[in-house]
N, C-alpha and C. Protein backbone atom coordinates (compact mmCIF):
# COMPACT_ATOMS: atom_id res chain seq x y z
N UNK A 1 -16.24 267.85 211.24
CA UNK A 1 -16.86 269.15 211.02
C UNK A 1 -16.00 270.26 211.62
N UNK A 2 -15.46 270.27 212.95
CA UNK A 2 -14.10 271.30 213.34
C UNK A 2 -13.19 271.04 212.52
N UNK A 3 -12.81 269.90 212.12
CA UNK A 3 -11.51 270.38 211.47
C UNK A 3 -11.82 271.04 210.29
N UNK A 4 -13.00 270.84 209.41
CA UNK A 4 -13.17 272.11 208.34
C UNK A 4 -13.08 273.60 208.32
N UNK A 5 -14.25 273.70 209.58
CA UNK A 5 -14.26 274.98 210.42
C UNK A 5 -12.92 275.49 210.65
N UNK A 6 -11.88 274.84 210.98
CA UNK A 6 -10.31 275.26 211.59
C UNK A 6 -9.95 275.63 210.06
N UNK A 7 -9.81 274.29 209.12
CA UNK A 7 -9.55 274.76 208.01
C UNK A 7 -9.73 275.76 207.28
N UNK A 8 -10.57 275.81 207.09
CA UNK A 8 -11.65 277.23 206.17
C UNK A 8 -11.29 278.71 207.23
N UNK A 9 -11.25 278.73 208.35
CA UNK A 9 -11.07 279.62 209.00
C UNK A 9 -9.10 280.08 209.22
N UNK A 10 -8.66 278.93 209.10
CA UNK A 10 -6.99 279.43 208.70
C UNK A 10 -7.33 279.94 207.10
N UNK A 11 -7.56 279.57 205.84
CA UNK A 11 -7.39 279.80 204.65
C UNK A 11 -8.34 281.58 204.76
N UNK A 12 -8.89 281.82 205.16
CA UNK A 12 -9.71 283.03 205.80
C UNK A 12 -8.59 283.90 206.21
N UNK A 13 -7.92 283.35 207.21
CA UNK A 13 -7.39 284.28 207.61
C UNK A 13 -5.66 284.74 207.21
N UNK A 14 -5.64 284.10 206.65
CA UNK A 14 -4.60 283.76 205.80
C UNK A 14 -4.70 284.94 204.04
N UNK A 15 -5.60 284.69 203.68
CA UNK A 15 -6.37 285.32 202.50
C UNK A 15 -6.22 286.96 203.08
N UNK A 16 -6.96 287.00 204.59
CA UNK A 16 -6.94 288.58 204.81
C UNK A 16 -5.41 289.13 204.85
N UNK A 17 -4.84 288.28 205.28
CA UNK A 17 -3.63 288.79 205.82
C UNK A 17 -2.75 289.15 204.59
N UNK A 18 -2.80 288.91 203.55
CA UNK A 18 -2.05 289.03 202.45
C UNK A 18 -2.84 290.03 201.97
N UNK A 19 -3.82 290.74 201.92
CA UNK A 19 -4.49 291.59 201.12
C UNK A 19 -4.03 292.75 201.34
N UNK A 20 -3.45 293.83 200.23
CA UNK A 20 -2.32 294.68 200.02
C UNK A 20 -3.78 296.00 200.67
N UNK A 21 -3.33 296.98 201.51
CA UNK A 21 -3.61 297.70 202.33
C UNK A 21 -3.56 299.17 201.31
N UNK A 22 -3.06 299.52 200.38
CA UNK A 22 -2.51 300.15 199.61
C UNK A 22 -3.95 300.79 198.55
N UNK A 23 -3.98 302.39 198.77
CA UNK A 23 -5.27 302.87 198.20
C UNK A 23 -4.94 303.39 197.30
N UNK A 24 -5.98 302.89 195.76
CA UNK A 24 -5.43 302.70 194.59
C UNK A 24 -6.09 304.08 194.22
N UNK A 25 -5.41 305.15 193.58
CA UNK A 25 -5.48 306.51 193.39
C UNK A 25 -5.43 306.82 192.21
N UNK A 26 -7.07 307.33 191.84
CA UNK A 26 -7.08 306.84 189.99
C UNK A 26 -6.76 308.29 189.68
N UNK A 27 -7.00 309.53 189.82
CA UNK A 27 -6.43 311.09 189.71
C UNK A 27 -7.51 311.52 188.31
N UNK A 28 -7.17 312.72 188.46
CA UNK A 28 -8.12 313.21 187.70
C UNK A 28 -7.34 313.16 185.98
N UNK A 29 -7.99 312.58 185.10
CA UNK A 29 -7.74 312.28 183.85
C UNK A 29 -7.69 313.53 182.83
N UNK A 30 -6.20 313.66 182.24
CA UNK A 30 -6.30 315.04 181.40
C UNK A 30 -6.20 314.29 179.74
N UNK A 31 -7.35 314.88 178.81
CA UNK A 31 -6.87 314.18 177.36
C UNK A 31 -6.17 315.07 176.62
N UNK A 32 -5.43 314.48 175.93
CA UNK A 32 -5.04 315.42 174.86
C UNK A 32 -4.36 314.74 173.83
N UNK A 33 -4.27 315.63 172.35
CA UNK A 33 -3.59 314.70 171.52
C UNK A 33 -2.60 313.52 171.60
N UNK A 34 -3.04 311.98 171.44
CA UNK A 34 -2.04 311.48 171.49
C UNK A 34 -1.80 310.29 172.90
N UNK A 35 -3.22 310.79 173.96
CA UNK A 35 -2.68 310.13 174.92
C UNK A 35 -3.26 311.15 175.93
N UNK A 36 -3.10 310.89 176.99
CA UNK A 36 -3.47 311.69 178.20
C UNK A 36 -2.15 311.37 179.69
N UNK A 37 -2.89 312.11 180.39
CA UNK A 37 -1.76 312.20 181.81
C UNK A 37 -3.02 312.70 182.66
N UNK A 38 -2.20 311.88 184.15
CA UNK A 38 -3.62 312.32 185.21
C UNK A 38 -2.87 313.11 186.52
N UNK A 39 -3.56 314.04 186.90
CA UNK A 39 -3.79 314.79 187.94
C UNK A 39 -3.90 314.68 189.27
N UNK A 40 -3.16 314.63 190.40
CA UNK A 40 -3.37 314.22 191.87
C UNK A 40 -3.13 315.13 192.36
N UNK A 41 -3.51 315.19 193.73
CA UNK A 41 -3.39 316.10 194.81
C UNK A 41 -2.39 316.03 195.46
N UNK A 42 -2.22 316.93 196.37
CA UNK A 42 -0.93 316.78 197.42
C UNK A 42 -1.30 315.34 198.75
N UNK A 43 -2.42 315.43 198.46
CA UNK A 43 -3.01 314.10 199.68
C UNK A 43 -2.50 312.70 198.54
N UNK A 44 -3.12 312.66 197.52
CA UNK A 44 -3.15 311.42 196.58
C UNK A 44 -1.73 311.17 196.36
N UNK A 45 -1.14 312.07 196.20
CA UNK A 45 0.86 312.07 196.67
C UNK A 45 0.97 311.48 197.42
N UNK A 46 0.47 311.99 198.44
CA UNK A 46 1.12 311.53 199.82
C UNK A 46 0.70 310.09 199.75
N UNK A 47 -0.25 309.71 199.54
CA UNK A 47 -0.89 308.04 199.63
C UNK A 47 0.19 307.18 198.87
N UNK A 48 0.24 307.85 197.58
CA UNK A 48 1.56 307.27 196.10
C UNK A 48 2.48 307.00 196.74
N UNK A 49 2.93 307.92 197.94
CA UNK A 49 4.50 307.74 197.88
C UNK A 49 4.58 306.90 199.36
N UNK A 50 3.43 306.28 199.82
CA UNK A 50 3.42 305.43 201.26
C UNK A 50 3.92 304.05 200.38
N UNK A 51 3.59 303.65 198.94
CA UNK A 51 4.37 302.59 198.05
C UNK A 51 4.63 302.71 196.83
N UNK A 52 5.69 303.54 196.64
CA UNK A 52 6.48 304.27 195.67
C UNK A 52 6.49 303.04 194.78
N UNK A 53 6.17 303.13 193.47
CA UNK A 53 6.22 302.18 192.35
C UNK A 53 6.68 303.41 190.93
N UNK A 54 7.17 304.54 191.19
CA UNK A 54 7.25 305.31 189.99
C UNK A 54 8.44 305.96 190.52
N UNK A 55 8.72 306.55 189.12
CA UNK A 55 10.09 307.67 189.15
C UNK A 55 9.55 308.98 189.22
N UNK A 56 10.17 309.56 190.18
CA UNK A 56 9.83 311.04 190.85
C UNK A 56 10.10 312.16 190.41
N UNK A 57 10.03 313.03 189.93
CA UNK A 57 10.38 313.91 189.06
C UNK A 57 10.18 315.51 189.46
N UNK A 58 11.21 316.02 190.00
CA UNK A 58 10.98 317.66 190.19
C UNK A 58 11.45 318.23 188.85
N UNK A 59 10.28 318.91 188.29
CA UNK A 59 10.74 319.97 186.85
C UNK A 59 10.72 321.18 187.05
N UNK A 60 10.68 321.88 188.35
CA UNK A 60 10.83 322.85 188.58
C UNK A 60 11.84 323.60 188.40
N UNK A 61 12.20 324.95 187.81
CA UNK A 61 13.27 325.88 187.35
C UNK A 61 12.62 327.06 188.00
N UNK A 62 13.54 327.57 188.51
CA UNK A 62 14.60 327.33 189.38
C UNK A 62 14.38 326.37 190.69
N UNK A 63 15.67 325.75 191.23
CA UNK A 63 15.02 324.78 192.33
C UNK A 63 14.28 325.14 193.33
N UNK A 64 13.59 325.17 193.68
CA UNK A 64 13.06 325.66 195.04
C UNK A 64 12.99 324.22 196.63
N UNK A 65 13.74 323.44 195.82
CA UNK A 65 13.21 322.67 197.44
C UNK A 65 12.67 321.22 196.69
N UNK A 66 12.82 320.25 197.18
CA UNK A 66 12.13 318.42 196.76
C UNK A 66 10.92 318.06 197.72
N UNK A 67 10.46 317.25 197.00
CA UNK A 67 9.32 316.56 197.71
C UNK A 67 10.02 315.37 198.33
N UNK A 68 10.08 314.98 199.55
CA UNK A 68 10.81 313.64 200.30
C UNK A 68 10.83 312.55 199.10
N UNK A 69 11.50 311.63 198.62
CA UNK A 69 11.63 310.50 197.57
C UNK A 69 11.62 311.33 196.27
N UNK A 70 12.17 312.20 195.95
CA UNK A 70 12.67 312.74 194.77
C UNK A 70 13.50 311.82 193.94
N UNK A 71 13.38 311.20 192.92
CA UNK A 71 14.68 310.82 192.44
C UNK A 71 15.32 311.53 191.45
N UNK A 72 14.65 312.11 190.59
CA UNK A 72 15.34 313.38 189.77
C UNK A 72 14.57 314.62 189.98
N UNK A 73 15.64 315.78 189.66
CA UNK A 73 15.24 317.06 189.40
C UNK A 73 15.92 317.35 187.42
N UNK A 74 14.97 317.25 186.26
CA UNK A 74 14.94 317.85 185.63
C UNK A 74 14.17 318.95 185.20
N UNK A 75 14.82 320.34 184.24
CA UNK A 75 14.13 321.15 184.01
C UNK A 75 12.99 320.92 183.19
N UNK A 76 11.57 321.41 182.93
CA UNK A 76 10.88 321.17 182.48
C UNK A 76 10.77 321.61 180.74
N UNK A 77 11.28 322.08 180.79
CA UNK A 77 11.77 322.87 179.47
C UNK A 77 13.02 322.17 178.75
N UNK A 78 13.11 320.85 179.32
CA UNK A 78 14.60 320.57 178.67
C UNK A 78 14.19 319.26 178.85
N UNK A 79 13.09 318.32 179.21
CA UNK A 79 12.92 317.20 179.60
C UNK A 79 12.93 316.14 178.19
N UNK A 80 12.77 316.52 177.17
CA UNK A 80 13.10 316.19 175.77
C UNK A 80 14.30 315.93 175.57
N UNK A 81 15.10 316.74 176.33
CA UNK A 81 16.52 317.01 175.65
C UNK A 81 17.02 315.49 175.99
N UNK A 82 17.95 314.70 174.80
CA UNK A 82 18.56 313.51 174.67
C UNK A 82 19.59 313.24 176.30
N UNK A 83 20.04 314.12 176.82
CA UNK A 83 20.67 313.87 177.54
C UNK A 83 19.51 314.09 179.36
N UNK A 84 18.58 314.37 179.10
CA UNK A 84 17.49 313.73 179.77
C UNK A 84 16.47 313.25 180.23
N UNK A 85 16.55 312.96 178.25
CA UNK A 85 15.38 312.05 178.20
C UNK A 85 16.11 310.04 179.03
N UNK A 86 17.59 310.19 178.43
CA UNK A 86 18.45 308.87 178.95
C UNK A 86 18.41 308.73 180.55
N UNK A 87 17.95 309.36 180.94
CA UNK A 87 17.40 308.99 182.50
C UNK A 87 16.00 308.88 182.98
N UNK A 88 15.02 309.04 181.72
CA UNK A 88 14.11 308.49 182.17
C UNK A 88 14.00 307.03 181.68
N UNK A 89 12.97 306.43 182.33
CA UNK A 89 13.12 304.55 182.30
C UNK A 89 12.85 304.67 180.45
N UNK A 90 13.21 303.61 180.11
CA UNK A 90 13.35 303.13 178.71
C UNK A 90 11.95 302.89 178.41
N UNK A 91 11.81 302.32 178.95
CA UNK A 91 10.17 301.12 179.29
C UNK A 91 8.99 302.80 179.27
N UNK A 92 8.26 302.79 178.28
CA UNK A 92 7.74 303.88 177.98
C UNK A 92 5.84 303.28 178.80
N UNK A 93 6.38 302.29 179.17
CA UNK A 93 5.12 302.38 180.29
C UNK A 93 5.42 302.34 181.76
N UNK A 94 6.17 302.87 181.60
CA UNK A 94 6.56 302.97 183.28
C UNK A 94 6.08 303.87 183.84
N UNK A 95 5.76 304.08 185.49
CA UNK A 95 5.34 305.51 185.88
C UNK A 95 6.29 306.21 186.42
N UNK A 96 5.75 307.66 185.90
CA UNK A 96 6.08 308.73 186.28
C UNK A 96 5.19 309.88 186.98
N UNK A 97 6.14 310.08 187.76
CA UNK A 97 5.22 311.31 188.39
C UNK A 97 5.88 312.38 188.62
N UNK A 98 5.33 313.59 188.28
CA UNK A 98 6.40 315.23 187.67
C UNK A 98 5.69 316.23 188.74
N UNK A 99 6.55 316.94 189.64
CA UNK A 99 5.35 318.29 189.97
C UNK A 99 6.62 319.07 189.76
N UNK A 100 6.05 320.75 190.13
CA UNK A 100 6.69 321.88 189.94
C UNK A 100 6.26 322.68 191.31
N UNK A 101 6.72 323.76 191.28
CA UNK A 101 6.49 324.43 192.39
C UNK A 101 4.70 325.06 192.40
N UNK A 102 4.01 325.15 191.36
CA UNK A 102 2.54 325.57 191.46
C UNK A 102 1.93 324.65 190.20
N UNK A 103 2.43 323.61 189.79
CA UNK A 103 1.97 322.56 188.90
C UNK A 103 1.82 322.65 187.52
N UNK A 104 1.99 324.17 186.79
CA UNK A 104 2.33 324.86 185.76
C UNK A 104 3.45 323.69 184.68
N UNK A 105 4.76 323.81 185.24
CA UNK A 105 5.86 323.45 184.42
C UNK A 105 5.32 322.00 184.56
N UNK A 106 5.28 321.52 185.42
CA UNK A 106 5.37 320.05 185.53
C UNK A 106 3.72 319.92 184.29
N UNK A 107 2.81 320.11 184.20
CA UNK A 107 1.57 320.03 183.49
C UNK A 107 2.11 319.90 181.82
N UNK A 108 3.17 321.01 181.57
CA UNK A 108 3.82 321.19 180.27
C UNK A 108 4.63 319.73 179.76
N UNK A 109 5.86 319.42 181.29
CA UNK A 109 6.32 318.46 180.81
C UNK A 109 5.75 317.08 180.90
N UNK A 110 4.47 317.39 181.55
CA UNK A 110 3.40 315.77 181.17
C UNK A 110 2.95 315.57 179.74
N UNK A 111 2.52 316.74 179.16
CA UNK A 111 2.29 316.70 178.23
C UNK A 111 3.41 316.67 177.17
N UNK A 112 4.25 317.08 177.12
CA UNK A 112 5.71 316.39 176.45
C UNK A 112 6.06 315.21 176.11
N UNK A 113 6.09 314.64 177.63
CA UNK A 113 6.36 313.30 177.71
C UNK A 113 5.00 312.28 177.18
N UNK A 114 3.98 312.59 177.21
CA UNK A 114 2.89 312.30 176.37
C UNK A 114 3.04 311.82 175.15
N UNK A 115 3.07 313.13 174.50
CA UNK A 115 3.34 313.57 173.08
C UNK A 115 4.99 311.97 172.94
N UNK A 116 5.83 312.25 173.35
CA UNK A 116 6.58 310.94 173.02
C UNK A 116 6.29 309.47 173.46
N UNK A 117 4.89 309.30 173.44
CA UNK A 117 4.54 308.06 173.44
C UNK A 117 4.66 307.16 175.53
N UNK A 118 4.98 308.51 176.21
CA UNK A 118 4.63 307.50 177.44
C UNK A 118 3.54 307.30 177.95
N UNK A 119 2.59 306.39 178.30
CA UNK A 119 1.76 306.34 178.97
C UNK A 119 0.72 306.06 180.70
N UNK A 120 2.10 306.34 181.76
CA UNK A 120 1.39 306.68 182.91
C UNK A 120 2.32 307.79 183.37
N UNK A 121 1.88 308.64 182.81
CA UNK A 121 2.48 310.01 183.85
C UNK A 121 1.35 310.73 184.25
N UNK A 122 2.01 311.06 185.61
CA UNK A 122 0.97 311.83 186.63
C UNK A 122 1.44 313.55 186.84
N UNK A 123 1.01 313.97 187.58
CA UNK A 123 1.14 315.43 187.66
C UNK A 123 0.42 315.29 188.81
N UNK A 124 1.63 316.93 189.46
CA UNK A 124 1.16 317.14 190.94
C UNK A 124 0.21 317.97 190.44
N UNK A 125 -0.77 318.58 190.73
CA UNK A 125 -1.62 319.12 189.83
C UNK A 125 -1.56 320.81 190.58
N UNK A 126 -1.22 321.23 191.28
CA UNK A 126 -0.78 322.21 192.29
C UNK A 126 0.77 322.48 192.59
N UNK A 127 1.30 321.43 192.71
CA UNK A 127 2.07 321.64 192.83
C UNK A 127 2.81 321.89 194.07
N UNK A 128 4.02 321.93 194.51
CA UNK A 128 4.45 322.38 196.08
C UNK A 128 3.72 322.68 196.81
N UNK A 129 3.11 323.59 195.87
CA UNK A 129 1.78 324.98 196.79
C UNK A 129 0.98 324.10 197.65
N UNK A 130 0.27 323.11 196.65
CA UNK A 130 -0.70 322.94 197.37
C UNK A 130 -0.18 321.56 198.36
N UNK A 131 1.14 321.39 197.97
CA UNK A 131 1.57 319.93 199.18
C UNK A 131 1.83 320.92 200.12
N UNK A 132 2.55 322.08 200.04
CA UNK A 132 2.50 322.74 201.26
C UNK A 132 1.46 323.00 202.23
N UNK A 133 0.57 323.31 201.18
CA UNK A 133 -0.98 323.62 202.03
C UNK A 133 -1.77 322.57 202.53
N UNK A 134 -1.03 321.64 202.00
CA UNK A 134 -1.39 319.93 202.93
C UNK A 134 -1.15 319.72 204.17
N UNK A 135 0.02 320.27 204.74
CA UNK A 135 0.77 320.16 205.82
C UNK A 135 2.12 319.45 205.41
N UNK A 136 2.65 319.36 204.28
CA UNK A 136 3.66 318.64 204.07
C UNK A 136 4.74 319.58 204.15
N UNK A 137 5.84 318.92 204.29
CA UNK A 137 7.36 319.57 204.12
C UNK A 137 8.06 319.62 203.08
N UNK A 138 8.60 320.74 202.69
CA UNK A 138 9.43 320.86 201.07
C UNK A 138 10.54 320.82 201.84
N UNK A 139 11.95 319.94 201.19
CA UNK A 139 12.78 319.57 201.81
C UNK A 139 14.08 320.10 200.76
N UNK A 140 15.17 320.72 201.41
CA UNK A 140 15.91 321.45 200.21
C UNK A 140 15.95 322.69 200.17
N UNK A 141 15.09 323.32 200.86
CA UNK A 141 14.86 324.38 200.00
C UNK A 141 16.10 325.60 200.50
């Protein structure tokens, strides 16, 4: 009867210990022709990027500054364009996540990238502004 107890109580604790800590951040859902894109905060950012699983995207024109784990800065107005659309992932379900300096441009090029068939792109939904008003740091600028 202990050695079950031991048993069952390693497989217990074993089970907890592997359970991913990581808060799953569903954002606010935008529809529109074709597909939709969702909406996060400067907090729901901040949670995203504690286990970065997406490509980062500043579309802000003119630069003003990156969010820490930037991996590209394209313009938002040009995110179509063939020469960079070839840097975003191929794999048209991959994630993405776009802000701008007040969440404007980046909102445009969610919906762009939409419209060409991707399906998890996010948006800072504020934008800098409001990661600033988080307490966060714009880095770059």
């Amino acid at each position: 009867m202990i050695r079950i107890f031991v048993l069952l109580s390693t497989v217990v604790f074993a089970l907890a210990a592997c359970q991913s800590k990581a808060v799953d951040v569903v954002g606010e859902k935008v529809n529109m022709d074709g597909g939709a894109y969702y909406n996060v905060n400067a907090q729901e950012l901040n949670t995203m990027l504690d286990n970065k699983d997406f490509v980062f995207i500043n579309v802000h024109i003119p630069f003003e500054g990156n969010i820490h784990d930037t991996d590209l800065s394209i313009p938002y107005d040009q995110i179509t364009e063939p020469s960079y659309l070839s840097q975003l992932p191929a794999d048209k379900d991959s994630k993405i996540v776009l802000y701008c300096r007040s969440g404007r441009m980046s909102a445009i090029a969610a919906e762009e990238l939409v419209k060409l068939g991707y399906t998890d792109i996010w948006n800072l939904k504020d934008g800098m502004l409001d990661w600033e008003r988080a307490g966060f740091e714009i880095q770059d600028k």
